[in-house]
Protein backbone atom coordinates (compact mmCIF):
# COMPACT_ATOMS: atom_id res chain seq x y z
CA UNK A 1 128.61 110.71 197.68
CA UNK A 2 130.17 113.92 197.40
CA UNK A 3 131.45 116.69 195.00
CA UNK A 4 133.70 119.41 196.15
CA UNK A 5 136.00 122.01 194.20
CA UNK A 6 140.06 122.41 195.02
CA UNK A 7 142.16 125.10 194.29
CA UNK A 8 144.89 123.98 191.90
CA UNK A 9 147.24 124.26 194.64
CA UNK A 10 145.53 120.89 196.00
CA UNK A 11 146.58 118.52 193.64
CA UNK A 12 149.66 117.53 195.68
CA UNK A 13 147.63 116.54 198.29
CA UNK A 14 145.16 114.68 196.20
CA UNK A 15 147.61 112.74 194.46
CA UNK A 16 149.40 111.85 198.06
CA UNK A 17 145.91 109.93 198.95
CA UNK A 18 146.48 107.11 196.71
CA UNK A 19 146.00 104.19 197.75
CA UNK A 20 146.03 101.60 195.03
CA UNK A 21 145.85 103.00 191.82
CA UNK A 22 145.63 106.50 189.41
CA UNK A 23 145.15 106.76 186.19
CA UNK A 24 145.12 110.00 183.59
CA UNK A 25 143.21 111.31 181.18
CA UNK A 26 145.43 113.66 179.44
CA UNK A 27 144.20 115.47 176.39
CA UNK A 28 145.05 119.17 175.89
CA UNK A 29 147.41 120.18 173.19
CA UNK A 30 149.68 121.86 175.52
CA UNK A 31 149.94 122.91 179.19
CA UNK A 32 150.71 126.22 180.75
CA UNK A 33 152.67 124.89 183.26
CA UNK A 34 155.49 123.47 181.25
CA UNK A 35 156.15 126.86 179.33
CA UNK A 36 159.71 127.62 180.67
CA UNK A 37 160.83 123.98 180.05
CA UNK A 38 159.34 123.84 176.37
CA UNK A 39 161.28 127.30 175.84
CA UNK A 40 164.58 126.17 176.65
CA UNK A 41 164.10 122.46 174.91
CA UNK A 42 163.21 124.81 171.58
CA UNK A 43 166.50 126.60 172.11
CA UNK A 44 168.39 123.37 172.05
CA UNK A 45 169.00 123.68 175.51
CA UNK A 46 169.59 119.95 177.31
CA UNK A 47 166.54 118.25 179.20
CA UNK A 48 166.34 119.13 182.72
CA UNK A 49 164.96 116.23 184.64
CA UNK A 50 165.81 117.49 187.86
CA UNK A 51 163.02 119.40 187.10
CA UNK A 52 160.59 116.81 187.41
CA UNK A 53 162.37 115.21 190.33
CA UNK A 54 159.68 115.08 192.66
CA UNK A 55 157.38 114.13 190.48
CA UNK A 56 159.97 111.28 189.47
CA UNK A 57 160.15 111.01 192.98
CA UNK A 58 156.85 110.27 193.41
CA UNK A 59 155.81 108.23 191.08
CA UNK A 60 159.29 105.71 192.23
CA UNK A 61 157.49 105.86 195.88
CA UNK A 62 154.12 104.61 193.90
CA UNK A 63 156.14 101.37 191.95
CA UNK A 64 157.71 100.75 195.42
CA UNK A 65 154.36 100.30 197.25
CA UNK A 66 152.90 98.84 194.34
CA UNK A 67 150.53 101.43 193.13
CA UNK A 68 150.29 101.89 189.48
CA UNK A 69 149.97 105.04 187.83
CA UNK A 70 149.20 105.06 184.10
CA UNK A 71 148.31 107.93 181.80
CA UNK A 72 146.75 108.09 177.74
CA UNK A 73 148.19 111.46 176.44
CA UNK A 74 146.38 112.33 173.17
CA UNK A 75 148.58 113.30 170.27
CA UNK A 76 147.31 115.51 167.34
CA UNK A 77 148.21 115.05 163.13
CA UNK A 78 150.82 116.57 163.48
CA UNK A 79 151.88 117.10 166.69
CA UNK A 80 151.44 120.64 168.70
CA UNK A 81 155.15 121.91 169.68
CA UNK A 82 154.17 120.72 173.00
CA UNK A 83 153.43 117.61 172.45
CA UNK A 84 156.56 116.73 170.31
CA UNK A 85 158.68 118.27 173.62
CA UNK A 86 156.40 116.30 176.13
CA UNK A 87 157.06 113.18 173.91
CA UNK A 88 160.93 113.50 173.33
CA UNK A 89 160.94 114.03 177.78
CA UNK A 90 158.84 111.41 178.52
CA UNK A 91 161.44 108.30 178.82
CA UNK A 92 162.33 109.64 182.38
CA UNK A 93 158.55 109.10 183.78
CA UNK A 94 158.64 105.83 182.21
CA UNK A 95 162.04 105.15 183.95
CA UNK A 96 160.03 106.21 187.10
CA UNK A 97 157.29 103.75 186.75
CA UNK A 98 154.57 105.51 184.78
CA UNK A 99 152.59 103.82 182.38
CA UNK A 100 151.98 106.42 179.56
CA UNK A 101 150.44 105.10 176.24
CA UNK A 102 149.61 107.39 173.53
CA UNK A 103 146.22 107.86 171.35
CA UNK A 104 145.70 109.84 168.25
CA UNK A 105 143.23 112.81 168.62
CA UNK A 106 141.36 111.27 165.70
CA UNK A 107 141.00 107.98 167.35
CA UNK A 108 140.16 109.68 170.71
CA UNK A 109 137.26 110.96 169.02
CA UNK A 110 135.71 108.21 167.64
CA UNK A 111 136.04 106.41 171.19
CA UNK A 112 133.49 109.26 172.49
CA UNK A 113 136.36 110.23 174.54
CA UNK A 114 135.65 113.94 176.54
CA UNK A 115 137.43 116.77 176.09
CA UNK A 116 138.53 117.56 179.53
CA UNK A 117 141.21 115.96 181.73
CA UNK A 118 140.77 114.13 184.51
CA UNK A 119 142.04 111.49 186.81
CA UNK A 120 140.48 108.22 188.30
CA UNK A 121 141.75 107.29 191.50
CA UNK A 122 141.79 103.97 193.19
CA UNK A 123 138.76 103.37 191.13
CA UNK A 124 136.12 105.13 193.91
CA UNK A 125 136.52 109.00 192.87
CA UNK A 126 137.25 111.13 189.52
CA UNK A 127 139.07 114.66 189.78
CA UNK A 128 138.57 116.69 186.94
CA UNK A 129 140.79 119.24 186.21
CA UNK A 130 139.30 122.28 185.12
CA UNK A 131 141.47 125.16 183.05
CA UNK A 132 141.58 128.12 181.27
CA UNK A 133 141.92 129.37 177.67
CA UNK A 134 145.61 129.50 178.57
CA UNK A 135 145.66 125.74 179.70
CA UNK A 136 146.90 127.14 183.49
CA UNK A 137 145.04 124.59 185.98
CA UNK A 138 142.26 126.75 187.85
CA UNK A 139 140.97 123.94 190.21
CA UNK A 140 140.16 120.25 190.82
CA UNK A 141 136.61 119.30 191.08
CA UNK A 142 136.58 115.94 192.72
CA UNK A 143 133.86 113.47 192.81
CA UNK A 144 132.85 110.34 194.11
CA UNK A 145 129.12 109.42 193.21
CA UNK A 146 129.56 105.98 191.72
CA UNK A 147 127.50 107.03 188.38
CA UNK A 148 130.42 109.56 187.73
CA UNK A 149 133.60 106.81 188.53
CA UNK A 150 131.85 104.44 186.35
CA UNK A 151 131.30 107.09 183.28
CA UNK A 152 134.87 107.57 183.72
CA UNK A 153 136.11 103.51 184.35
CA UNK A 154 134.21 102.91 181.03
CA UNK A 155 136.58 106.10 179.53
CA UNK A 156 139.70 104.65 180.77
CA UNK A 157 138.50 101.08 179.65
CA UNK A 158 137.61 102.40 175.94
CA UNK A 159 141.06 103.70 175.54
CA UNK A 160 143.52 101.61 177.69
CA UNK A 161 144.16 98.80 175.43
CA UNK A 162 144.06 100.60 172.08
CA UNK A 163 147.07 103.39 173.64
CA UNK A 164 150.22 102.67 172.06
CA UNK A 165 152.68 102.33 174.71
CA UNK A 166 155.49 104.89 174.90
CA UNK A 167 158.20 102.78 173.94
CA UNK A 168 156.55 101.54 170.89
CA UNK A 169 154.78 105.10 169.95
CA UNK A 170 156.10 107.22 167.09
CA UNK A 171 155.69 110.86 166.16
């Protein structure tokens, strides 16, 4: 069993170890990262997805060997900026392969769901992604003692089913 810290740079190479499955808690009203692509969608300009092409990329290689990846975003009443850019982009990662289902913030929070994001992957380790006040990823603290995966398994399995898929999800 062990715990270590990553920088945020590290998430590439964390992802690149799957080996049968990921799956994404995803529950901040916005993310630092995506700043310059939410600015030009709010100023009308067209939605890059070459932008995302390795990540499109990536997730393709996934569905080709298999692998699922599937992700609950949580969507507040009404919906941030962000999340009304993240949903009107996301047909592209679905294209790709990706599962994403969407929960209401309410909902999330009667389903004791945490506050934090994180991923589960091939069901044997949890990386949490730790952030700022900014939402800019800091670091990755991974973990695989099997109390921890199963805390998290019984997150994913609260929420999974209840998700409105993407294709049927409104704003």
């Amino acid at each position: 069993m062990t715990r270590h810290h990553l920088d945020a740079n590290e998430l590439g190479a964390l992802l690149s170890g799957v080996r049968r499955a990921s799956w994404r808690w995803e529950c901040q009203p916005q993310y630092a990262v995506d700043a310059d692509e939410l600015n030009a969608w709010l100023a009308g300009e067209p939605v890059d997805v070459d932008e995302d092409r390795p990540w499109l990329t990536y997730v393709r290689g996934l569905r080709a060997r298999g692998i699922p990846f599937e992700r609950v975003r949580v969507l507040d009443t009404p919906p941030t900026t962000y999340q009304r850019w993240i949903f009107a982009t996301t047909e592209s990662n679905v294209i790709a392969g990706e599962d994403i289902r969407w929960l209401d913030r309410d909902e999330a929070v009667q389903h004791r769901m945490p506050t934090y994001d994180f991923y589960v992957f091939d069901e044997d380790r949890v990386a949490i992604l730790n952030f700022d006040r900014d939402v800019t990823l800091l670091g990755i603290t991974v973990d695989d003692d099997p109390e921890t995966v199963a805390t998290h398994l019984d997150y994913r399995s609260r929420v999974w089913h209840t998700a409105t898929p993407h294709r049927e999800a409104r704003l």
